[in-house]
N, C-alpha and C. Protein backbone atom coordinates (compact mmCIF):
# COMPACT_ATOMS: atom_id res chain seq x y z
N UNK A 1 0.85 -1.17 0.00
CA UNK A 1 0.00 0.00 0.00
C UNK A 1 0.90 1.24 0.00
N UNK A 2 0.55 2.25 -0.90
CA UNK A 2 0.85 3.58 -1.11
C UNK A 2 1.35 4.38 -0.09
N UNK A 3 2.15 5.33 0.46
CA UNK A 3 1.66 6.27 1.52
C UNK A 3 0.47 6.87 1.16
N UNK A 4 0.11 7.41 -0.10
CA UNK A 4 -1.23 8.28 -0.10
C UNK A 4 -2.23 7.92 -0.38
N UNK A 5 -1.74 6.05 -0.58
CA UNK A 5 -3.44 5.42 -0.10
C UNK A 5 -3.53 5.31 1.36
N UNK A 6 -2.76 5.62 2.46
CA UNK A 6 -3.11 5.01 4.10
C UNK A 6 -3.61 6.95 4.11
N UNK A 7 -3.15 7.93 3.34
CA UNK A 7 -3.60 9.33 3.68
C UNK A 7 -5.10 9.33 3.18
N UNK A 8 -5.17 8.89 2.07
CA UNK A 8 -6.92 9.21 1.67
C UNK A 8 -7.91 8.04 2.65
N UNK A 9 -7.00 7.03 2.82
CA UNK A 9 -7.78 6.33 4.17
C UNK A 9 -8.14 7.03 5.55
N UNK A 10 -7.05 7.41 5.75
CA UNK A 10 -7.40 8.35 6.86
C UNK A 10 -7.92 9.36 6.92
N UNK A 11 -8.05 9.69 6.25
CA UNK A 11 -9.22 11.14 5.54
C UNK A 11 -10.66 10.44 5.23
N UNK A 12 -10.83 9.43 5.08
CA UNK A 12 -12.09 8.90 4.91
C UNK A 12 -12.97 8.59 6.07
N UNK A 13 -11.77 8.21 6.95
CA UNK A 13 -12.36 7.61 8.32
C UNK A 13 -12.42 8.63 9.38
N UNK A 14 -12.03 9.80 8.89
CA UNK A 14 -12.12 10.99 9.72
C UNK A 14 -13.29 11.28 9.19
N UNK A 15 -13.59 11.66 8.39
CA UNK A 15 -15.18 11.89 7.42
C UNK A 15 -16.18 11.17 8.09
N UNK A 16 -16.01 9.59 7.68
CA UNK A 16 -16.91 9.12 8.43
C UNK A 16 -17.40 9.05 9.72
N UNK A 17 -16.61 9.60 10.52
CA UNK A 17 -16.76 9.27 12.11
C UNK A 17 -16.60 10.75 12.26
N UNK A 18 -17.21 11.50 11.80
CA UNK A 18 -17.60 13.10 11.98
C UNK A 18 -16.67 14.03 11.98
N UNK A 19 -15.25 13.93 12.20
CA UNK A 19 -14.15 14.77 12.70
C UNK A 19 -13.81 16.00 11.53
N UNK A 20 -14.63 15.72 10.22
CA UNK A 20 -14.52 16.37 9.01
C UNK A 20 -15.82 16.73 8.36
N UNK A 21 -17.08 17.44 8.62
CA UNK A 21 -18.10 17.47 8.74
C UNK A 21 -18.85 18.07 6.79
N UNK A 22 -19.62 17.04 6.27
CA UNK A 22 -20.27 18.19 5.29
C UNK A 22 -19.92 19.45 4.86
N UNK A 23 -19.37 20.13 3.68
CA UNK A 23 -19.74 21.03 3.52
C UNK A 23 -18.54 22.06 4.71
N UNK A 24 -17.92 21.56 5.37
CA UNK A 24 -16.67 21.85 6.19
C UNK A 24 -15.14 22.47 5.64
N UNK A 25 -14.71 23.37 5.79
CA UNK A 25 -13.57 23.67 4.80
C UNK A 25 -12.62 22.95 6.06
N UNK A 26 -11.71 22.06 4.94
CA UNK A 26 -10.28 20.92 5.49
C UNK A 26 -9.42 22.07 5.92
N UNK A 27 -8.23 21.73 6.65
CA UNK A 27 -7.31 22.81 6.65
C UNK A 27 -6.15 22.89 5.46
N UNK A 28 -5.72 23.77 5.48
CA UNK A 28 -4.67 23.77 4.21
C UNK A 28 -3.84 23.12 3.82
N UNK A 29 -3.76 22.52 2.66
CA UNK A 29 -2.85 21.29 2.58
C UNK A 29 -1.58 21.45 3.26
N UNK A 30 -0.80 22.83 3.20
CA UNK A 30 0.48 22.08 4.13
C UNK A 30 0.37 21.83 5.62
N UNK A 31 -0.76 22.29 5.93
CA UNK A 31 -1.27 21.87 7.18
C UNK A 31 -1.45 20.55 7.72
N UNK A 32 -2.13 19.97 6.63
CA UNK A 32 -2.73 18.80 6.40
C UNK A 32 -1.35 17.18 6.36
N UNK A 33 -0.48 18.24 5.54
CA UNK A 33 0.48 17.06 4.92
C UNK A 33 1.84 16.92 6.31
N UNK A 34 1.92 18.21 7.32
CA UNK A 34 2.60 18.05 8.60
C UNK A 34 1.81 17.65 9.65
N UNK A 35 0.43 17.36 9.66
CA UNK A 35 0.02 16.77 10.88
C UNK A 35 0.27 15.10 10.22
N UNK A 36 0.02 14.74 8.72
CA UNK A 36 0.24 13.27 8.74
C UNK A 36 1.37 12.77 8.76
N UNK A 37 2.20 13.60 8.66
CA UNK A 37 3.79 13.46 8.65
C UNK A 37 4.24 12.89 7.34
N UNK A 38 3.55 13.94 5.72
CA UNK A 38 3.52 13.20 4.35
C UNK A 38 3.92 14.23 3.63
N UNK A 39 4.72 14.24 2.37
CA UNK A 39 4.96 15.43 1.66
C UNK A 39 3.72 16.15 1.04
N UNK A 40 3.86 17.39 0.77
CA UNK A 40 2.10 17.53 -0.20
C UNK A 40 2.13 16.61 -1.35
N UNK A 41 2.79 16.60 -2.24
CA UNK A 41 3.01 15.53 -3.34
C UNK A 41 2.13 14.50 -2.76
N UNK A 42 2.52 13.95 -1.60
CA UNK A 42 1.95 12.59 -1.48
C UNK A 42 0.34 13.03 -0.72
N UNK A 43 0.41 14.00 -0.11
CA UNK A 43 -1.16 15.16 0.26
C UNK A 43 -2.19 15.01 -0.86
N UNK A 44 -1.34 15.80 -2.30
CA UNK A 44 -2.11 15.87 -3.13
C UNK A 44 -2.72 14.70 -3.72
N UNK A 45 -2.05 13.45 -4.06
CA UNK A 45 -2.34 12.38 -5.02
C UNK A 45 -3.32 12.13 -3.64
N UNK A 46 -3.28 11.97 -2.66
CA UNK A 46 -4.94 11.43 -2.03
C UNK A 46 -5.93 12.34 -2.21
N UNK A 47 -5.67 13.13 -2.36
CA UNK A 47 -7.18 14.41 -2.31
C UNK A 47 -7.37 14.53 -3.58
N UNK A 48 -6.22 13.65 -4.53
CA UNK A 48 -7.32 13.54 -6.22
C UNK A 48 -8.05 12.47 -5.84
N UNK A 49 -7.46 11.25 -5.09
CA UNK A 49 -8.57 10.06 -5.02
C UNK A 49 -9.81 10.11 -4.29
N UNK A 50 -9.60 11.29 -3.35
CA UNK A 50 -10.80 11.45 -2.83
C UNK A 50 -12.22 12.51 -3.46
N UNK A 51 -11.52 13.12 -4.06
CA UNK A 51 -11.99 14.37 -4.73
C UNK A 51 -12.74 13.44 -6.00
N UNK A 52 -11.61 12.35 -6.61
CA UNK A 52 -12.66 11.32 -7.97
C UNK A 52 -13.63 10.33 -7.03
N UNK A 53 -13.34 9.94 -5.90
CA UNK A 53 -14.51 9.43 -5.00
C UNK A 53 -15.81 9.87 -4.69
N UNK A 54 -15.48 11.55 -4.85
CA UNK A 54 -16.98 12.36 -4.50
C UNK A 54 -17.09 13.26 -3.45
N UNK A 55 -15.82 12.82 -2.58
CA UNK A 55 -15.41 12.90 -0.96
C UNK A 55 -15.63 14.31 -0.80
N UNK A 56 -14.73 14.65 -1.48
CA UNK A 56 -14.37 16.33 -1.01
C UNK A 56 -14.50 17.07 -2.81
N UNK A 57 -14.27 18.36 -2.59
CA UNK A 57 -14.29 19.27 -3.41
C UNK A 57 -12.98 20.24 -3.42
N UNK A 58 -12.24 20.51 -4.34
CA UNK A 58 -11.55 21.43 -4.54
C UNK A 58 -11.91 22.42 -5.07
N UNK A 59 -11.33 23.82 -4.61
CA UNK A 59 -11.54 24.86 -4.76
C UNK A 59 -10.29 25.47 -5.77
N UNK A 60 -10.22 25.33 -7.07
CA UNK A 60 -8.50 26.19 -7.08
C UNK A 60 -8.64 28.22 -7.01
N UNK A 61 -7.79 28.30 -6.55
CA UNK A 61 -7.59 30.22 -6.22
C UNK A 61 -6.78 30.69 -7.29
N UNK A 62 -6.40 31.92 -7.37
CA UNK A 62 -5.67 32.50 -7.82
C UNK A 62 -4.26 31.64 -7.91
N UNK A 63 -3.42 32.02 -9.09
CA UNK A 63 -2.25 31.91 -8.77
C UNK A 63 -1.75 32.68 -7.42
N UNK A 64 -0.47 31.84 -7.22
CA UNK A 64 -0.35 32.02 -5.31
C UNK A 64 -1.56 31.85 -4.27
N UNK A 65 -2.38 31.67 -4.80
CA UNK A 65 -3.56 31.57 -3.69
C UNK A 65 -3.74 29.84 -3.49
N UNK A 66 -3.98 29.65 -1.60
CA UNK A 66 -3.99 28.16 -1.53
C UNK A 66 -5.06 27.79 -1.88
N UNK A 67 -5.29 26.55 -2.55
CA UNK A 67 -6.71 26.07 -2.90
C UNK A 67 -7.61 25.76 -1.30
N UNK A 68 -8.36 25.97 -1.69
CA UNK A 68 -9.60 25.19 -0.85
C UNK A 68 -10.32 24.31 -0.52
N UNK A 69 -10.89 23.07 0.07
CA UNK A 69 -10.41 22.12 0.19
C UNK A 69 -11.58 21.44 1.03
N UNK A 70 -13.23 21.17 0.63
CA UNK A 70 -14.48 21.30 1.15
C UNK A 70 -15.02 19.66 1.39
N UNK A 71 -15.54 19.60 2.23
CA UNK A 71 -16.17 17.82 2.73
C UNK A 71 -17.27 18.15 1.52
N UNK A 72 -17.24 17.13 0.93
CA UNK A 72 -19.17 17.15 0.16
C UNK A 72 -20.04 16.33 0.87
N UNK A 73 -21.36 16.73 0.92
CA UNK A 73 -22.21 15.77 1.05
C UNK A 73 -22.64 14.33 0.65
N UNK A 74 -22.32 13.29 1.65
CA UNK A 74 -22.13 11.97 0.45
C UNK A 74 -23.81 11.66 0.60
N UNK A 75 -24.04 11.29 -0.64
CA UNK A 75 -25.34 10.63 -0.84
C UNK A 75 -25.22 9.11 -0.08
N UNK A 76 -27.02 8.76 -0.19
CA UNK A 76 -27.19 7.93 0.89
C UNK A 76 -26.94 6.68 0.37
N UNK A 77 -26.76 6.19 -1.36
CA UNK A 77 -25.54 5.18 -1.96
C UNK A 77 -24.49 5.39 -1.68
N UNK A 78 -23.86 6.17 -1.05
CA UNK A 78 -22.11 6.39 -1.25
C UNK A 78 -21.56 5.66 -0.74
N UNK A 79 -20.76 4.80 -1.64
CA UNK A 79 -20.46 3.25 -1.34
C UNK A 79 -18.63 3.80 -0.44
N UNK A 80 -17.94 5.02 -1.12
CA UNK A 80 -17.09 5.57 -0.84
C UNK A 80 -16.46 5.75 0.53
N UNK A 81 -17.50 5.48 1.67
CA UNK A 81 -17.33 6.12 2.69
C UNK A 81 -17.54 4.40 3.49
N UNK A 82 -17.92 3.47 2.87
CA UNK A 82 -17.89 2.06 3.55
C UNK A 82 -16.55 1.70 3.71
């Protein structure tokens, strides 16, 4: 297994068990990538798998501006979050 498949895992199971709520803005990826102890590189490639999952939403900003980084609402099929 990947490092940034055990990161989008753990981002899932934070989701699921509330700690990452709907509609919630994530904190900023380099935020994100020093609490898991992961480069953003390896940050980013999970938050595409989660983002093609349905999971979350990206926001991109301005050049220089950090993207944004939103829980979506999972529908009540969302096999994603099992």
């Amino acid at each position: 297994m990947h490092a940034y498949d055990l990161v989008s895992e753990t981002i899932r199971k934070q989701i699921k068990l509330g700690k990452y709520q709907p509609g919630m803005k994530l904190p900023k990826e380099i935020e994100l990538a020093d609490r898991m102890g992961v480069s953003r590189k390896t940050l980013r490639t999970a938050l595409e798998e989660l983002e093609a999952a349905g999971l979350i939403m990206r926001v991109r900003q301005g050049v220089g501006e950090p993207n944004r980084i939103y829980v979506l609402i999972p529908g009540k099929e969302d096999a994603a979050l099992a």
